[in-house]
C-alpha atoms as a PDB file:
ATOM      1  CA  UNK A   1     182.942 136.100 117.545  1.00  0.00           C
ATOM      2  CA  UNK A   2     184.756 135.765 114.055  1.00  0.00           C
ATOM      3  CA  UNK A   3     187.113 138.549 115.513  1.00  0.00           C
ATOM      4  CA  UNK A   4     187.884 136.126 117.976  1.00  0.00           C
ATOM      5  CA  UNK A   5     188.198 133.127 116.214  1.00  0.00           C
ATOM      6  CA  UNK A   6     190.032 135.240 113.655  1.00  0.00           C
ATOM      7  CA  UNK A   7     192.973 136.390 116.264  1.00  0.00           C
ATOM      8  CA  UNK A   8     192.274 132.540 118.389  1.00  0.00           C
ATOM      9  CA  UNK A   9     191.225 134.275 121.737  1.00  0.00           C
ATOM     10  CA  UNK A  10     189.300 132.501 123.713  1.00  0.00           C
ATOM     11  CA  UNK A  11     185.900 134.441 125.551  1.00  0.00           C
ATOM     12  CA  UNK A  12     187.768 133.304 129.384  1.00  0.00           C
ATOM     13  CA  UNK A  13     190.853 135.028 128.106  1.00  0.00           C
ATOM     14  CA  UNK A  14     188.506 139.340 127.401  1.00  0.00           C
ATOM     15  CA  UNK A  15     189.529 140.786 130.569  1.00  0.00           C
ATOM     16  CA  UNK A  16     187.724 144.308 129.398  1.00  0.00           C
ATOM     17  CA  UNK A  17     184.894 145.315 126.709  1.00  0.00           C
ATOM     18  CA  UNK A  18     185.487 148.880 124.861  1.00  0.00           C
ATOM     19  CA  UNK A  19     181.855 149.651 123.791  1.00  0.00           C
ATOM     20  CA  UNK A  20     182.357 153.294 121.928  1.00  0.00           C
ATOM     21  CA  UNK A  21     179.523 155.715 123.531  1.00  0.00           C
ATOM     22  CA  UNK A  22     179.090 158.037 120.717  1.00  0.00           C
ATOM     23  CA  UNK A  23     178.570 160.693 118.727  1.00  0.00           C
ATOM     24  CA  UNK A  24     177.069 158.277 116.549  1.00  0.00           C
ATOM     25  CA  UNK A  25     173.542 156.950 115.302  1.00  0.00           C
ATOM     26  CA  UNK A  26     170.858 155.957 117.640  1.00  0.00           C
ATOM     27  CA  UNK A  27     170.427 152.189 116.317  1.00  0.00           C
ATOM     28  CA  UNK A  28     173.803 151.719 115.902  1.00  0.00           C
ATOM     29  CA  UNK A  29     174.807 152.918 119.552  1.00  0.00           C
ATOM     30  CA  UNK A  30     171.969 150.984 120.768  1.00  0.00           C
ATOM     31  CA  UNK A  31     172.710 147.770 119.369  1.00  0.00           C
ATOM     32  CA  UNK A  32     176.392 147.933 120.298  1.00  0.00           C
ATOM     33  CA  UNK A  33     175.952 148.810 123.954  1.00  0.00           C
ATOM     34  CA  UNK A  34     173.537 146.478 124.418  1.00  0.00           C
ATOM     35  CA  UNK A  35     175.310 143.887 122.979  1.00  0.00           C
ATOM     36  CA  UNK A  36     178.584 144.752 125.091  1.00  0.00           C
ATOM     37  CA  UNK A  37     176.666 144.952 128.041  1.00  0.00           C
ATOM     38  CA  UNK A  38     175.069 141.815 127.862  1.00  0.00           C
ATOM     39  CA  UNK A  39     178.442 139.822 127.289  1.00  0.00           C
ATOM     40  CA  UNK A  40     180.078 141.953 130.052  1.00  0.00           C
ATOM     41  CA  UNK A  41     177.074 140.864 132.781  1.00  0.00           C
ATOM     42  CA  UNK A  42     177.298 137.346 131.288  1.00  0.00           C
ATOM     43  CA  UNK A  43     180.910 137.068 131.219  1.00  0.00           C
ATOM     44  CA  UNK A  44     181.376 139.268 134.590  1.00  0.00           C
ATOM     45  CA  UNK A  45     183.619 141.390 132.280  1.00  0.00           C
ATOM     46  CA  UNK A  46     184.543 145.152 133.024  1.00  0.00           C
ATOM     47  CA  UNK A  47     182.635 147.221 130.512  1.00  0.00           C
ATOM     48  CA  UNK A  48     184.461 150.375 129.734  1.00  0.00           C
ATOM     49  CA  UNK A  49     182.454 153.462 127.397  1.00  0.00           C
ATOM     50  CA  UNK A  50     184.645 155.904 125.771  1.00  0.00           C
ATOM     51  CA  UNK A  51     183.858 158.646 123.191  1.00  0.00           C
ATOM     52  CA  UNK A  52     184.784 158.164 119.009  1.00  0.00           C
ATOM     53  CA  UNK A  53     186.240 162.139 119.493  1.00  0.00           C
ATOM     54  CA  UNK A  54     189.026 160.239 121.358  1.00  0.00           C
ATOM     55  CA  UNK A  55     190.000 158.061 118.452  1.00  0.00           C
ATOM     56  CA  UNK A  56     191.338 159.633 115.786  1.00  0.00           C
ATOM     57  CA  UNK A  57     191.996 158.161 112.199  1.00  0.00           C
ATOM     58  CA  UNK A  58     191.617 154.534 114.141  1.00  0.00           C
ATOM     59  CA  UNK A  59     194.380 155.151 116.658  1.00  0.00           C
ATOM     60  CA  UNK A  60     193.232 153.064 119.403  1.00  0.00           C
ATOM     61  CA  UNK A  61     196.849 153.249 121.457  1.00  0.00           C
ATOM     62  CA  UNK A  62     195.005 156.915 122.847  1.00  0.00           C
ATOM     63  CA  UNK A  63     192.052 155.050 124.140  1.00  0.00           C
ATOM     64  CA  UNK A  64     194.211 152.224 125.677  1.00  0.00           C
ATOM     65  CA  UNK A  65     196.775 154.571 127.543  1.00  0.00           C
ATOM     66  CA  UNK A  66     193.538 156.654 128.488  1.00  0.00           C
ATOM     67  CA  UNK A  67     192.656 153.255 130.314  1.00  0.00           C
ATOM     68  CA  UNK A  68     195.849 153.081 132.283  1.00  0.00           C
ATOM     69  CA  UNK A  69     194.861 156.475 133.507  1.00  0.00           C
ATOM     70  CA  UNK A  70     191.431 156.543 133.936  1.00  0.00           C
ATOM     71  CA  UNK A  71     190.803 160.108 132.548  1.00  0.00           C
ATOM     72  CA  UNK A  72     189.045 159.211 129.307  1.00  0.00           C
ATOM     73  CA  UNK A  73     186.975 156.487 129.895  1.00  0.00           C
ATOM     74  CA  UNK A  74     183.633 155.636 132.344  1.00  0.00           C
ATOM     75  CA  UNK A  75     183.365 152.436 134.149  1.00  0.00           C
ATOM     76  CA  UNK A  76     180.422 152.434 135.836  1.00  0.00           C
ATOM     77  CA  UNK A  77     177.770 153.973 133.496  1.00  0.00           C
ATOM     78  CA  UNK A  78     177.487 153.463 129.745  1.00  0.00           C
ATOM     79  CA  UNK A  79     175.403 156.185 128.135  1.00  0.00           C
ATOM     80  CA  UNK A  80     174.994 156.928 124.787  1.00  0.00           C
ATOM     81  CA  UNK A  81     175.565 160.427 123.045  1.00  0.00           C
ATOM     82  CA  UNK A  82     173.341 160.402 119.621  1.00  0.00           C
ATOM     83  CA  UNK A  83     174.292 162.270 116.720  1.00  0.00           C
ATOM     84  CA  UNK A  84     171.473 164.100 114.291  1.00  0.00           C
END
């Protein structure tokens, strides 16, 4: 929420949740998906799950024209991939 207060975007105004999927630490992938999915069935909010090997160096612009085109991302299921 301090993102959003941070930025001054409202929660009505989130027409899409990123959650990242993975590689990445069980509790830490846990936590966040749960968390995303809980706001997106509260908020009736399209969840979208990608995977960190599509954002390099922090370049989200991939992930968002990924979006446009549907080939990166899953809608429907959000399922972890754990890391070691």
């Amino acid at each position: 929420m301090i993102f959003l207060k941070e930025y001054k975007i409202k929660m009505d105004d989130v027409e899409r949740i990123f959650v990242n999927q993975g590689p990445g630490k069980f509790s830490s992938l846990r936590i966040s998906i749960s968390i995303a999915k809980a706001i997106s069935l509260a908020k009736n909010i399209t969840l979208t799950g990608f995977n960190s090997k599509f954002v390099e160096n922090g370049d989200y612009e991939k992930l968002l024209e990924s979006n446009k085109k549907k080939d990166l991302v899953i809608n429907d299921l959000i399922k972890p991939l754990y890391s070691s």
